[in-house]
PDB file of N, CA and C in Angstrom:
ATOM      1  N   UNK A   1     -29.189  42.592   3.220  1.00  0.00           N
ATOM      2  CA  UNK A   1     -28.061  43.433   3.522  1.00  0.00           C
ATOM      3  C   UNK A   1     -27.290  42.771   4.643  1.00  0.00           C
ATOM      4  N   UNK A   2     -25.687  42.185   4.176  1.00  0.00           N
ATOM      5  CA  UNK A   2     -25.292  42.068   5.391  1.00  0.00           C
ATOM      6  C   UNK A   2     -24.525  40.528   4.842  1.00  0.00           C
ATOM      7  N   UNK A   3     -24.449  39.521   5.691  1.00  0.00           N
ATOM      8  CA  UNK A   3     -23.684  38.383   5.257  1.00  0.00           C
ATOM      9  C   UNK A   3     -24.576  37.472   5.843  1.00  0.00           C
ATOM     10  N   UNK A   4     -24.057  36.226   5.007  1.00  0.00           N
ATOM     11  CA  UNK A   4     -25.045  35.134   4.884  1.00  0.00           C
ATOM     12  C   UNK A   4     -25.233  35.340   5.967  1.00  0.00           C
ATOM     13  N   UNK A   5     -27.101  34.272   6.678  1.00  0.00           N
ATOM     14  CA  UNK A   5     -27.341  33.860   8.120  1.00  0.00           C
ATOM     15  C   UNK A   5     -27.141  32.314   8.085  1.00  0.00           C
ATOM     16  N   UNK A   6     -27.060  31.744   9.571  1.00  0.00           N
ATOM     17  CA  UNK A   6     -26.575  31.158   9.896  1.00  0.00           C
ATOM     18  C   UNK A   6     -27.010  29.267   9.196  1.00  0.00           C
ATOM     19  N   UNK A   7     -28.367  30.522   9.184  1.00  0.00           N
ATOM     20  CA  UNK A   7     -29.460  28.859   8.613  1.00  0.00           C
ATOM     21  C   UNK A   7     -30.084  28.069   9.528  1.00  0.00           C
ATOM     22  N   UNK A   8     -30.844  28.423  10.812  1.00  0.00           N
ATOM     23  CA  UNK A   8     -31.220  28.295  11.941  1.00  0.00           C
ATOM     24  C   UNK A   8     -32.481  28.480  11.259  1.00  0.00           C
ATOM     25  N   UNK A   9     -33.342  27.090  10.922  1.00  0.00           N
ATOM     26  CA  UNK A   9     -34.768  26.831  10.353  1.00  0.00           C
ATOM     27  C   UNK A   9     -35.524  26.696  10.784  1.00  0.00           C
ATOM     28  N   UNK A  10     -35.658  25.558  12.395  1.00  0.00           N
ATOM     29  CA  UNK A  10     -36.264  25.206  13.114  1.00  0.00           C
ATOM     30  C   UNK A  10     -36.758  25.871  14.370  1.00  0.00           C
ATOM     31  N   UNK A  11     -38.308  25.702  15.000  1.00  0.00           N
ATOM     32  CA  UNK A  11     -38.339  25.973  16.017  1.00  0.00           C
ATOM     33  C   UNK A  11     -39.041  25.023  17.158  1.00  0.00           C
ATOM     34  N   UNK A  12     -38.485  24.999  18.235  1.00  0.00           N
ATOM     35  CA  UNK A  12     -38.406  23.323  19.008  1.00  0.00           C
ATOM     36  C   UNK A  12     -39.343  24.004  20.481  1.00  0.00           C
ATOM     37  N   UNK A  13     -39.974  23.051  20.994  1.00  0.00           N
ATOM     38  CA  UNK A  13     -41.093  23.321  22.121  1.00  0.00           C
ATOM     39  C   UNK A  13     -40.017  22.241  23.178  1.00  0.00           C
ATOM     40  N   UNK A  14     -39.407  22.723  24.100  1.00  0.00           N
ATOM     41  CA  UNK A  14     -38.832  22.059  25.108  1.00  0.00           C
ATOM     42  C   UNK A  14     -40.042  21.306  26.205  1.00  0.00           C
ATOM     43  N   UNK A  15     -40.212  20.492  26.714  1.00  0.00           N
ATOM     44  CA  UNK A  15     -40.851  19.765  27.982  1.00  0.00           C
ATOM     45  C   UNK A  15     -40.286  19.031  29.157  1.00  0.00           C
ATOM     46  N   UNK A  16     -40.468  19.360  30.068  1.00  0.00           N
ATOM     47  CA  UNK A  16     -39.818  18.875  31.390  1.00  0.00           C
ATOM     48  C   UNK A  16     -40.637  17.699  31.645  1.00  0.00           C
ATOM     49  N   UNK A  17     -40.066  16.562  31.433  1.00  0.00           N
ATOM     50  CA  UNK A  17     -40.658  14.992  32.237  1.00  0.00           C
ATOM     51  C   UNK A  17     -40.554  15.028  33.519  1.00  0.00           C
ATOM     52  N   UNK A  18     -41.471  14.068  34.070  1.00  0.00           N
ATOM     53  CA  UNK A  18     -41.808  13.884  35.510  1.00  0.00           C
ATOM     54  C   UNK A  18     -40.748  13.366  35.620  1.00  0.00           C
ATOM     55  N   UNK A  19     -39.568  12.267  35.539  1.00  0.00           N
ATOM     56  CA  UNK A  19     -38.218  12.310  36.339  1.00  0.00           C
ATOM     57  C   UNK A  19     -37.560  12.868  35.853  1.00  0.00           C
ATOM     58  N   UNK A  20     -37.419  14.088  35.323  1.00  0.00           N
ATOM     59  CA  UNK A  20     -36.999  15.409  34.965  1.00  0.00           C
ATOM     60  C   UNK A  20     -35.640  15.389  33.780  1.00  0.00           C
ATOM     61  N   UNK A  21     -36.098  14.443  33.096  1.00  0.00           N
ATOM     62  CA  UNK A  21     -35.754  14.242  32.058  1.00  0.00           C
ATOM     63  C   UNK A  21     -36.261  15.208  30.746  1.00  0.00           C
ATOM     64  N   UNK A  22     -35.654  15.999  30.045  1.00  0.00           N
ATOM     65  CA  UNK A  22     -36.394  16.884  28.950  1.00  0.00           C
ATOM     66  C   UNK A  22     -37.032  15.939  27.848  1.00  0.00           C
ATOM     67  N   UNK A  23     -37.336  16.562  26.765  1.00  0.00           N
ATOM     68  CA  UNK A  23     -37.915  16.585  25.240  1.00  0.00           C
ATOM     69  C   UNK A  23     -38.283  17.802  24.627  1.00  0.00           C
ATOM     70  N   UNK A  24     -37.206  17.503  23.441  1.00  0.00           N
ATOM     71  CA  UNK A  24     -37.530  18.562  22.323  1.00  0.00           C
ATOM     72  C   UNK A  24     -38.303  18.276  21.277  1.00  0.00           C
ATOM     73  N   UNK A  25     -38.970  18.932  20.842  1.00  0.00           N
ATOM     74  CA  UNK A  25     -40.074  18.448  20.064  1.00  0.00           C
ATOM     75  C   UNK A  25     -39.781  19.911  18.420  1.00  0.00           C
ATOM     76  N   UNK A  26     -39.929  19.337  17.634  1.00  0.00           N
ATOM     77  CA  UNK A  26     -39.413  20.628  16.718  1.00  0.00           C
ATOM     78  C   UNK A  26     -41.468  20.679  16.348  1.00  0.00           C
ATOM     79  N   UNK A  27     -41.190  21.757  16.458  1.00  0.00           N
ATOM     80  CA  UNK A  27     -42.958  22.594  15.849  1.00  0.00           C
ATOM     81  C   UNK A  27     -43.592  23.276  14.785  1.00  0.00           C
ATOM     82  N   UNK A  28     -42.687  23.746  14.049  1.00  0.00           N
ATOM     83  CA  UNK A  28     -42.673  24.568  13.241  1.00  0.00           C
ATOM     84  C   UNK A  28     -40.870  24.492  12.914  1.00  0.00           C
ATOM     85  N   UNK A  29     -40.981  25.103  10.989  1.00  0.00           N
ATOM     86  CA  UNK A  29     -39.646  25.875  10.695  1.00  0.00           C
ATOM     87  C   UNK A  29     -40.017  27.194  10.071  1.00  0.00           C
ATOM     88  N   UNK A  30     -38.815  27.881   9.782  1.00  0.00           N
ATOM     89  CA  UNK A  30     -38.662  29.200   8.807  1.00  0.00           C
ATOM     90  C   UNK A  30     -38.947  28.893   7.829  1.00  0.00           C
ATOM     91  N   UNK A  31     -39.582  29.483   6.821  1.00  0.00           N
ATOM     92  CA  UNK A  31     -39.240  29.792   5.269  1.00  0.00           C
ATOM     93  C   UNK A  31     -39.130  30.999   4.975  1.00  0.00           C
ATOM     94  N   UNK A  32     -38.897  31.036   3.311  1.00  0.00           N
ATOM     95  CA  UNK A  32     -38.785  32.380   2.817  1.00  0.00           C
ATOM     96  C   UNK A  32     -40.203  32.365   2.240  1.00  0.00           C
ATOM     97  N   UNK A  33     -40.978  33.878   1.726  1.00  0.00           N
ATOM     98  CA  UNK A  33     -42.079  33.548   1.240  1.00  0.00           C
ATOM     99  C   UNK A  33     -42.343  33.090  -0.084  1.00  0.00           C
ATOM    100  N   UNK A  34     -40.734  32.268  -0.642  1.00  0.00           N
ATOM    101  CA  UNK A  34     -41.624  31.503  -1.888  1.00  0.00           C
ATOM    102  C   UNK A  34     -41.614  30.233  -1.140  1.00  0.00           C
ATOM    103  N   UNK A  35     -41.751  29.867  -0.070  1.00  0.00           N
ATOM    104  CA  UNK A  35     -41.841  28.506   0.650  1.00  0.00           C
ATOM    105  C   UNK A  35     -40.354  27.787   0.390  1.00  0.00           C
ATOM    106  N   UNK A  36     -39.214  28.741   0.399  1.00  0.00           N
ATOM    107  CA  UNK A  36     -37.946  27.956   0.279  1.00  0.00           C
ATOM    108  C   UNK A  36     -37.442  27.529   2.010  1.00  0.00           C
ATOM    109  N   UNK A  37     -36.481  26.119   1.749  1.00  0.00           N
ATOM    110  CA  UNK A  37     -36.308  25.755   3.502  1.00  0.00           C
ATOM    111  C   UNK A  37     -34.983  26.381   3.926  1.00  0.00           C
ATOM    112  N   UNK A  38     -34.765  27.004   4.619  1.00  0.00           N
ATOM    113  CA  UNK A  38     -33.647  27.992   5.185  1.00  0.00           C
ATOM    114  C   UNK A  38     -32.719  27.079   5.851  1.00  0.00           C
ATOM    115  N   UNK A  39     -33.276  25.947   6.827  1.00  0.00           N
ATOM    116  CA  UNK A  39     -32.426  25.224   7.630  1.00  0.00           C
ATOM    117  C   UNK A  39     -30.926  24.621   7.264  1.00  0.00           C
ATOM    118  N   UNK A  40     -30.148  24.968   7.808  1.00  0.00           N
ATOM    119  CA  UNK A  40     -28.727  24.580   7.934  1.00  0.00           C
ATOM    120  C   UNK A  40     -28.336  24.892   6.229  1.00  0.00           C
ATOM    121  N   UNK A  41     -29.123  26.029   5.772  1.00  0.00           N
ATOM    122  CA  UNK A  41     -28.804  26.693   4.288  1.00  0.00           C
ATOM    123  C   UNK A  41     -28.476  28.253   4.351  1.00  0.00           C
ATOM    124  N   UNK A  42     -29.651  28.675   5.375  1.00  0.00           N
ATOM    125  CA  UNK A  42     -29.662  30.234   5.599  1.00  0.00           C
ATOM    126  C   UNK A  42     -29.728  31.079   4.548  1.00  0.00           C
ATOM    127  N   UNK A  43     -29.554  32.355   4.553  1.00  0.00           N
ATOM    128  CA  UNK A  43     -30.197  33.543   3.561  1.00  0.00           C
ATOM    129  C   UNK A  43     -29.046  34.439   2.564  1.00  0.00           C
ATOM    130  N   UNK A  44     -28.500  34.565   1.713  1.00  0.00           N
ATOM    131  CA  UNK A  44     -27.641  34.835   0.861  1.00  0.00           C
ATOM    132  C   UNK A  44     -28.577  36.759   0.733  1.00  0.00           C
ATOM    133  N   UNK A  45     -27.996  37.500   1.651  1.00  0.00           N
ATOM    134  CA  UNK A  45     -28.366  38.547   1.675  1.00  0.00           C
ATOM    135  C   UNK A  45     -28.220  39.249  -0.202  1.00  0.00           C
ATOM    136  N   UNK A  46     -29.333  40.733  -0.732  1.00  0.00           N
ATOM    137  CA  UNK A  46     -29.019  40.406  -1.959  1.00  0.00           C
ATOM    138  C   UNK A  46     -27.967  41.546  -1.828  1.00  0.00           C
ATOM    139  N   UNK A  47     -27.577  42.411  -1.185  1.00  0.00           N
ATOM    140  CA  UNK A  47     -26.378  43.140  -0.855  1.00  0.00           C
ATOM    141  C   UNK A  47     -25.364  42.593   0.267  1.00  0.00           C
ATOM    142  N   UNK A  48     -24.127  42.048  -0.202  1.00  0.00           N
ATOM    143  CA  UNK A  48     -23.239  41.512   0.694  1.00  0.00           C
ATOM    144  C   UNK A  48     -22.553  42.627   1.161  1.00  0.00           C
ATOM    145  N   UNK A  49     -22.036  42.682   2.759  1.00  0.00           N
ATOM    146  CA  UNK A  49     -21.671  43.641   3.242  1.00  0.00           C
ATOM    147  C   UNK A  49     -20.754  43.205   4.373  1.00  0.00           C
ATOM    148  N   UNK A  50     -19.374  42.545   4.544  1.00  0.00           N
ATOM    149  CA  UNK A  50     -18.943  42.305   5.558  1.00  0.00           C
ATOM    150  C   UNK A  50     -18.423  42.825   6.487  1.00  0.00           C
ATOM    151  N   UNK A  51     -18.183  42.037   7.869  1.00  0.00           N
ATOM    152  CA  UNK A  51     -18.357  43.088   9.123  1.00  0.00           C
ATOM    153  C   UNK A  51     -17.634  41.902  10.001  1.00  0.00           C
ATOM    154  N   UNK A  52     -16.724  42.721  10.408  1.00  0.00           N
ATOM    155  CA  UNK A  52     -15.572  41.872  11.404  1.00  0.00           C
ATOM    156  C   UNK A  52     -16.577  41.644  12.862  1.00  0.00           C
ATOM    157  N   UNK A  53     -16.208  40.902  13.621  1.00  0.00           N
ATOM    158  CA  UNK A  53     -16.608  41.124  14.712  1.00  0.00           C
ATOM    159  C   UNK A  53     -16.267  42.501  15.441  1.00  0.00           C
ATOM    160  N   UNK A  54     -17.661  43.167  15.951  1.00  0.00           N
ATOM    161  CA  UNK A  54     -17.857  44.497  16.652  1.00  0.00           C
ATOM    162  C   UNK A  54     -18.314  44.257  18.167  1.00  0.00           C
ATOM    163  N   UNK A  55     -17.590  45.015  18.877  1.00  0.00           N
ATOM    164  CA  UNK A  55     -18.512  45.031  20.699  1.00  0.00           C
ATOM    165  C   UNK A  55     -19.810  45.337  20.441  1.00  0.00           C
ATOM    166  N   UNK A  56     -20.311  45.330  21.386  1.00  0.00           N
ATOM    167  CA  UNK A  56     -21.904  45.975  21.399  1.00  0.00           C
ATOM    168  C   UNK A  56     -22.315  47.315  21.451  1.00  0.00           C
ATOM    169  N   UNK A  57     -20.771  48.146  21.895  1.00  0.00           N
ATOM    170  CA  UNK A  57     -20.849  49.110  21.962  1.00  0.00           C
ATOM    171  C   UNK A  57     -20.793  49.886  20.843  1.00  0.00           C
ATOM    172  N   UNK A  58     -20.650  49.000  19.620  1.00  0.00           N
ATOM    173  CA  UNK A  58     -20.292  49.551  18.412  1.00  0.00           C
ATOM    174  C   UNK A  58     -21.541  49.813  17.398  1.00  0.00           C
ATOM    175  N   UNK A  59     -22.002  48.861  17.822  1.00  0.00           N
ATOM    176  CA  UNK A  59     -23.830  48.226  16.988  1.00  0.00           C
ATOM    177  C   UNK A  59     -24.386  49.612  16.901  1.00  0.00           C
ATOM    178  N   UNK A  60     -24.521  50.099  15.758  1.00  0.00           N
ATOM    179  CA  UNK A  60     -25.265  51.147  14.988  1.00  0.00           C
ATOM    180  C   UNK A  60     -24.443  52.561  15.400  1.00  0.00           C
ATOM    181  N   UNK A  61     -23.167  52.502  15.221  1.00  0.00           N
ATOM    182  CA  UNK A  61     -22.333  53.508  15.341  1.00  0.00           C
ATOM    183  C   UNK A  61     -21.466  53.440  13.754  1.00  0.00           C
ATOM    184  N   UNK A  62     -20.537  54.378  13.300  1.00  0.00           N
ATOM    185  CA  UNK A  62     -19.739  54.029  12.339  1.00  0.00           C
ATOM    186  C   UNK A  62     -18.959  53.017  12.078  1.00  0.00           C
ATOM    187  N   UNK A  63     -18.574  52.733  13.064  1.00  0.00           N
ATOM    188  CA  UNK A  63     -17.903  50.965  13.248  1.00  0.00           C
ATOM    189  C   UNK A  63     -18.701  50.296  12.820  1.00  0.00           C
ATOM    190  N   UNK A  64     -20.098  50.199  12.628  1.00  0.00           N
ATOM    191  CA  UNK A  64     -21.326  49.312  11.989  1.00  0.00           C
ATOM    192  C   UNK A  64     -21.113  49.499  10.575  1.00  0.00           C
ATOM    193  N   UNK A  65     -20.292  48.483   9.793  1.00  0.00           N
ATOM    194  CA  UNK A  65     -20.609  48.480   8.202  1.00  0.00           C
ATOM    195  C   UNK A  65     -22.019  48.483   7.779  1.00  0.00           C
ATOM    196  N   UNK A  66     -22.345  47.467   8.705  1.00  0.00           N
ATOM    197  CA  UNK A  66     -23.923  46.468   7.913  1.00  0.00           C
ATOM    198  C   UNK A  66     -25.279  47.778   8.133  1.00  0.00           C
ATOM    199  N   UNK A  67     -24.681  48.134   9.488  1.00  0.00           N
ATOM    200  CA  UNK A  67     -25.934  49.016   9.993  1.00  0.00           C
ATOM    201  C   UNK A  67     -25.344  50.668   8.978  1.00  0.00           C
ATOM    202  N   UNK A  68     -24.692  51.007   8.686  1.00  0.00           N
ATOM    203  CA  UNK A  68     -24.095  52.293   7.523  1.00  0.00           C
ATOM    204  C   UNK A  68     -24.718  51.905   6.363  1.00  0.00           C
ATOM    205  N   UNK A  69     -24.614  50.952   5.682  1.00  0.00           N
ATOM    206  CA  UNK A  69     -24.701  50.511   4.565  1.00  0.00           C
ATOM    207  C   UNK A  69     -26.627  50.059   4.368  1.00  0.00           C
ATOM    208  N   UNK A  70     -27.210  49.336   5.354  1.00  0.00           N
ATOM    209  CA  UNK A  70     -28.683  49.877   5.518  1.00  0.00           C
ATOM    210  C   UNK A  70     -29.057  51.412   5.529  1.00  0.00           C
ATOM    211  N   UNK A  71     -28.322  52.059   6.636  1.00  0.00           N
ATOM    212  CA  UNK A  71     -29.150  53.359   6.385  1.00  0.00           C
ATOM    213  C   UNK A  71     -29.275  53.812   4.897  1.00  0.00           C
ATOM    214  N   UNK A  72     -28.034  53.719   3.992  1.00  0.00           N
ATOM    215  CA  UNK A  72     -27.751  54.459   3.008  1.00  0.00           C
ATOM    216  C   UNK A  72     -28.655  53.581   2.466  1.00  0.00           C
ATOM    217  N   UNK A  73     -28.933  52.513   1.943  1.00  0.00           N
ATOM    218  CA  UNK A  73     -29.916  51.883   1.236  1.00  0.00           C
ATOM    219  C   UNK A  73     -31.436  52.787   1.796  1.00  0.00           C
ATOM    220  N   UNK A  74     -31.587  52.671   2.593  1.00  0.00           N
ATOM    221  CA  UNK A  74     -32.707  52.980   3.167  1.00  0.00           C
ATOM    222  C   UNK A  74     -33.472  54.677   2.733  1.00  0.00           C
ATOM    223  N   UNK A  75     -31.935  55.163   3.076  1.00  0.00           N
ATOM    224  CA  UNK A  75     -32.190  57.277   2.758  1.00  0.00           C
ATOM    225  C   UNK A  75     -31.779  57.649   1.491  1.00  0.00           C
ATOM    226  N   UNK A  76     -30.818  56.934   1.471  1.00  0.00           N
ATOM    227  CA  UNK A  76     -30.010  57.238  -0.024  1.00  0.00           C
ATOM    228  C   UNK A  76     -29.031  58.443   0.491  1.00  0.00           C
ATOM    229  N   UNK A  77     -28.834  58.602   1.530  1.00  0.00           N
ATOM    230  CA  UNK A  77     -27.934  59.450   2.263  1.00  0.00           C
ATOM    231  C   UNK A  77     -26.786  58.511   3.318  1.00  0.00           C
ATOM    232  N   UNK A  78     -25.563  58.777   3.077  1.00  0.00           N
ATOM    233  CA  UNK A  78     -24.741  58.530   4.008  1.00  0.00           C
ATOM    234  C   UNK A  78     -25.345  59.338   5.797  1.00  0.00           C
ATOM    235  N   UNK A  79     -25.061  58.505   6.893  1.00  0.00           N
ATOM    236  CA  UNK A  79     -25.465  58.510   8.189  1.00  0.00           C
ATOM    237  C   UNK A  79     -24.198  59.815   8.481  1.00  0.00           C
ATOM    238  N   UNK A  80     -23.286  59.976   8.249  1.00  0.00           N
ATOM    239  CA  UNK A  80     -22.288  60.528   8.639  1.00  0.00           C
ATOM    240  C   UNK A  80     -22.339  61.922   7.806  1.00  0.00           C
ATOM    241  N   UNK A  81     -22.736  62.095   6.846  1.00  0.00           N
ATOM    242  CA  UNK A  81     -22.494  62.995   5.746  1.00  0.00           C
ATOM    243  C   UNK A  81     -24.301  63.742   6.578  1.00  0.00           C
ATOM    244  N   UNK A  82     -24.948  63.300   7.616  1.00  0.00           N
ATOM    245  CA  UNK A  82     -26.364  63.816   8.100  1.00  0.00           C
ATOM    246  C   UNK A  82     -25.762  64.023   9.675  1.00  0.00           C
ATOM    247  N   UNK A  83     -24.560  63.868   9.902  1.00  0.00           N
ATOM    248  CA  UNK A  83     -24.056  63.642  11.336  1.00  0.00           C
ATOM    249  C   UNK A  83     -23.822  65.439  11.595  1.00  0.00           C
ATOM    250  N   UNK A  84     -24.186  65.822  12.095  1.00  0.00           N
ATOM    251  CA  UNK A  84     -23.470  67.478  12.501  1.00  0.00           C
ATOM    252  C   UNK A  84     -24.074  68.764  11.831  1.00  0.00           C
TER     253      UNK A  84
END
């Protein structure tokens, strides 16, 4: 539910060198559980639902398409039509 993700696969172990020079080290990635690779591909939600950019103040209010459109998947009831 929602619009593609970004495709952010990897996960990296940072280290601080003694002349304080870093290293990233990748450790692990994401998959999906048929072992598909997500990286720089990401997730093709199976309900597309787009959503302009919202403040934070908006996140799970009616201004929330993505978060409206879960509940109703979820209850089978509109959030608003349970509001009052």
């Amino acid at each position: 539910m929602g619009e593609k993700t970004f495709g952010k696969g990897l996960i990296q172990s940072l280290f601080e060198l003694p002349d304080g020079a870093g290293l990233a080290i990748t450790v692990a990635k994401y998959e999906t559980p048929s072992h598909s690779d997500i990286h720089k591909l990401g997730i093709e939600p199976d309900k597309l639902v787009v959503q302009e950019p919202i403040s934070y103040q908006q996140i799970g209010t009616k201004d929330d398409l993505q978060y409206e459109a879960a509940i109703e998947l979820l209850t089978g009831n509109s959030v608003l039509a349970n509001a009052g």
